[in-house]
C-alpha atoms as a PDB file:
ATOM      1  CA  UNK A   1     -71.353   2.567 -17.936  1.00  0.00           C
ATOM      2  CA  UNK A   2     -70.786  -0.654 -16.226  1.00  0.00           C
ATOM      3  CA  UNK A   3     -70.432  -1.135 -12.376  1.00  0.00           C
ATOM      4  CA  UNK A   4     -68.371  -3.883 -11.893  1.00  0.00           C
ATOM      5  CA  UNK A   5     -64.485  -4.408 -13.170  1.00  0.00           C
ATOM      6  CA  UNK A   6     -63.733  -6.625 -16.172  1.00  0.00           C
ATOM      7  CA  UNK A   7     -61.252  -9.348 -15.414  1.00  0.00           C
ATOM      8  CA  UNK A   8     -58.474  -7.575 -17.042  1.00  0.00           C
ATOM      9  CA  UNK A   9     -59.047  -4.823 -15.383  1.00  0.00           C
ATOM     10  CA  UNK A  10     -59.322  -6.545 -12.019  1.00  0.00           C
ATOM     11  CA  UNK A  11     -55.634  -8.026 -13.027  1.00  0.00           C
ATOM     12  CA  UNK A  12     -54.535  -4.684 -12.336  1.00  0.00           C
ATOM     13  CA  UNK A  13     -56.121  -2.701  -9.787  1.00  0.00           C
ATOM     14  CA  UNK A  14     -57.869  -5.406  -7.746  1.00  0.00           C
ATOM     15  CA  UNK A  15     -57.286  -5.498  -3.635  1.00  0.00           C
ATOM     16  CA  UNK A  16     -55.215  -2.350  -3.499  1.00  0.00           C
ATOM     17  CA  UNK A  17     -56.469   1.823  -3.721  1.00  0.00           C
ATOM     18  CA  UNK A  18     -53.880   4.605  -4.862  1.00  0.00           C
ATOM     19  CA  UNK A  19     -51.799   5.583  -2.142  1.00  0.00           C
ATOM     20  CA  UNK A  20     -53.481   8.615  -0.254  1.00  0.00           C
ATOM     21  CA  UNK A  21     -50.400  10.087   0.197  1.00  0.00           C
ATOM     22  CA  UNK A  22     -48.640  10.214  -3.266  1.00  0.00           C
ATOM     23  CA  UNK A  23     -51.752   9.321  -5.089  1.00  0.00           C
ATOM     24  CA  UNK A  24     -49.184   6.569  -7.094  1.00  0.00           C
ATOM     25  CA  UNK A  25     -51.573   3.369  -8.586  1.00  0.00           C
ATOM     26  CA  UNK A  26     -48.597   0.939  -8.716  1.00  0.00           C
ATOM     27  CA  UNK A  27     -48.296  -0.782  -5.758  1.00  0.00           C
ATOM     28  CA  UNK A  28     -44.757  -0.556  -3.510  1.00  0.00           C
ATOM     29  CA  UNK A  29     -42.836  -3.676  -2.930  1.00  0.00           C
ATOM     30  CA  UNK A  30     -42.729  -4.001   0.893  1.00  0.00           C
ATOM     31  CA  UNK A  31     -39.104  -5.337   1.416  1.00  0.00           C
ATOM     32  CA  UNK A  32     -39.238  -5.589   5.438  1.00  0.00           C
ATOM     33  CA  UNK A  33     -38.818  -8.779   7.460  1.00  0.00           C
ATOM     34  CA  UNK A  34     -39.904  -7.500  10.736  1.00  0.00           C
ATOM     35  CA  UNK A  35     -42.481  -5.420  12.000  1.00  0.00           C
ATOM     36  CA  UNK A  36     -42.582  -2.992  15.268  1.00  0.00           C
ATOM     37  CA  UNK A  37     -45.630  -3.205  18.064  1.00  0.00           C
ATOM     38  CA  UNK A  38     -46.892  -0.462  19.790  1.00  0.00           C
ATOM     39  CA  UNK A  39     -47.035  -2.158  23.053  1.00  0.00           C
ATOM     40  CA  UNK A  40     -46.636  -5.746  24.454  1.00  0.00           C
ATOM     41  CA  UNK A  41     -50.906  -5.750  24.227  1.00  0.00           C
ATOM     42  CA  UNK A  42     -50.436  -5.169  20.462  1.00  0.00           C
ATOM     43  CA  UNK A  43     -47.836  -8.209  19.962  1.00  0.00           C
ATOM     44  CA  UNK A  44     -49.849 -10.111  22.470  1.00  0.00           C
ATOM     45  CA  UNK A  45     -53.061  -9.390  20.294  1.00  0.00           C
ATOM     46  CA  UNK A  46     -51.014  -9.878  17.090  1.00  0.00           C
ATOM     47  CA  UNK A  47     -50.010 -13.210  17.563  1.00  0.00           C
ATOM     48  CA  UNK A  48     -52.962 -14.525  19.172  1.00  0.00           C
ATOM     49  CA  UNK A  49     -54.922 -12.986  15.342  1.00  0.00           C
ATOM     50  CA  UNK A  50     -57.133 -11.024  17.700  1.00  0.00           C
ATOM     51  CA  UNK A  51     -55.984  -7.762  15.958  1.00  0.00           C
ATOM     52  CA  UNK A  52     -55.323  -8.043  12.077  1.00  0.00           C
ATOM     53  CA  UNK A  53     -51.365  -6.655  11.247  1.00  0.00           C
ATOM     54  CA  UNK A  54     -48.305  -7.719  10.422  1.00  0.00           C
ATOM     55  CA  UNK A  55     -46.371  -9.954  12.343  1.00  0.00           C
ATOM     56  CA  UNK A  56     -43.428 -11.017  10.433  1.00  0.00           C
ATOM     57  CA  UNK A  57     -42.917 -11.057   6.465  1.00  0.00           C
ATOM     58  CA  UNK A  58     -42.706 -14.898   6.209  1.00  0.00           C
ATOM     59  CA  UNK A  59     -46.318 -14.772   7.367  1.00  0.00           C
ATOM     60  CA  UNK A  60     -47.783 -11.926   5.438  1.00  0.00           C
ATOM     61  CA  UNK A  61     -46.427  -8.262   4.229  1.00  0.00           C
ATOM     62  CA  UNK A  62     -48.568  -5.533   2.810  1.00  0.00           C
ATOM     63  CA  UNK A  63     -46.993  -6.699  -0.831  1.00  0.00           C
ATOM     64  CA  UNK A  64     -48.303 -10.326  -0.240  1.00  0.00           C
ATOM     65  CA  UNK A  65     -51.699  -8.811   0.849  1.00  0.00           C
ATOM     66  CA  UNK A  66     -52.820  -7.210  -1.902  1.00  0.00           C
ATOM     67  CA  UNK A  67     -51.619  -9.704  -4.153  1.00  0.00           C
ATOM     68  CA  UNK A  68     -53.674 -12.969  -2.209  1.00  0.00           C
ATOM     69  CA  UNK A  69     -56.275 -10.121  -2.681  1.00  0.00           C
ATOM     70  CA  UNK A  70     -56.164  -9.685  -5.904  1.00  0.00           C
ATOM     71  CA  UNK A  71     -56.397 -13.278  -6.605  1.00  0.00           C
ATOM     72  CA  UNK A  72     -59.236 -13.851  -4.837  1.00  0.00           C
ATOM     73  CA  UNK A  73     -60.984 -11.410  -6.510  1.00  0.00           C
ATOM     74  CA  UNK A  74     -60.168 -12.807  -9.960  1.00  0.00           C
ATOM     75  CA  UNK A  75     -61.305 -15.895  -8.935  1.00  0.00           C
ATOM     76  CA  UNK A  76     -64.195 -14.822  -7.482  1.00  0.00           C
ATOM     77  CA  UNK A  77     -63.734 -15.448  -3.841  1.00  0.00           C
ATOM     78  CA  UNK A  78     -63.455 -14.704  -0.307  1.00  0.00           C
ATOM     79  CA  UNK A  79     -59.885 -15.080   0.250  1.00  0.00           C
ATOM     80  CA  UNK A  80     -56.624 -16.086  -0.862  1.00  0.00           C
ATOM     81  CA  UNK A  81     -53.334 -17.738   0.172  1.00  0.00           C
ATOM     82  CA  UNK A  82     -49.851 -17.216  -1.333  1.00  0.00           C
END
């Protein structure tokens, strides 16, 4: 059996694992615009990227995440931007 993912397959489940909740594969469409912080440290840590979270959904959302994810990992690299 093969270890690594074709490219089609990759196209599908690439940058995202079932939820661990309700075990669903497809992944949710994250429809917020704002996010809340558990303290002022959090926000202050947020914004200054020396936590990794979400700050606002112009700037990234769970959704977008997986999907710059997913790209990078069908083109083979580190990262990706939306």
């Amino acid at each position: 059996m093969s270890t690594g993912w074709s490219f089609e397959t990759k196209q599908i489940h690439a940058g995202q694992s079932p939820d661990a909740v309700t075990n669903s594969r497809a992944l949710p469409i994250y429809q917020t615009t704002s996010y809340i912080f558990n303290d002022t440290t959090h926000a202050a840590n947020l914004f200054a990227l020396k936590e990794l979270g979400n700050i606002y959904t112009r700037l990234m959302n769970p959704t977008t995440a997986v999907v710059e994810d997913r790209v990078a990992a069908l083109e083979g690299g580190v990262a990706a931007l939306l």
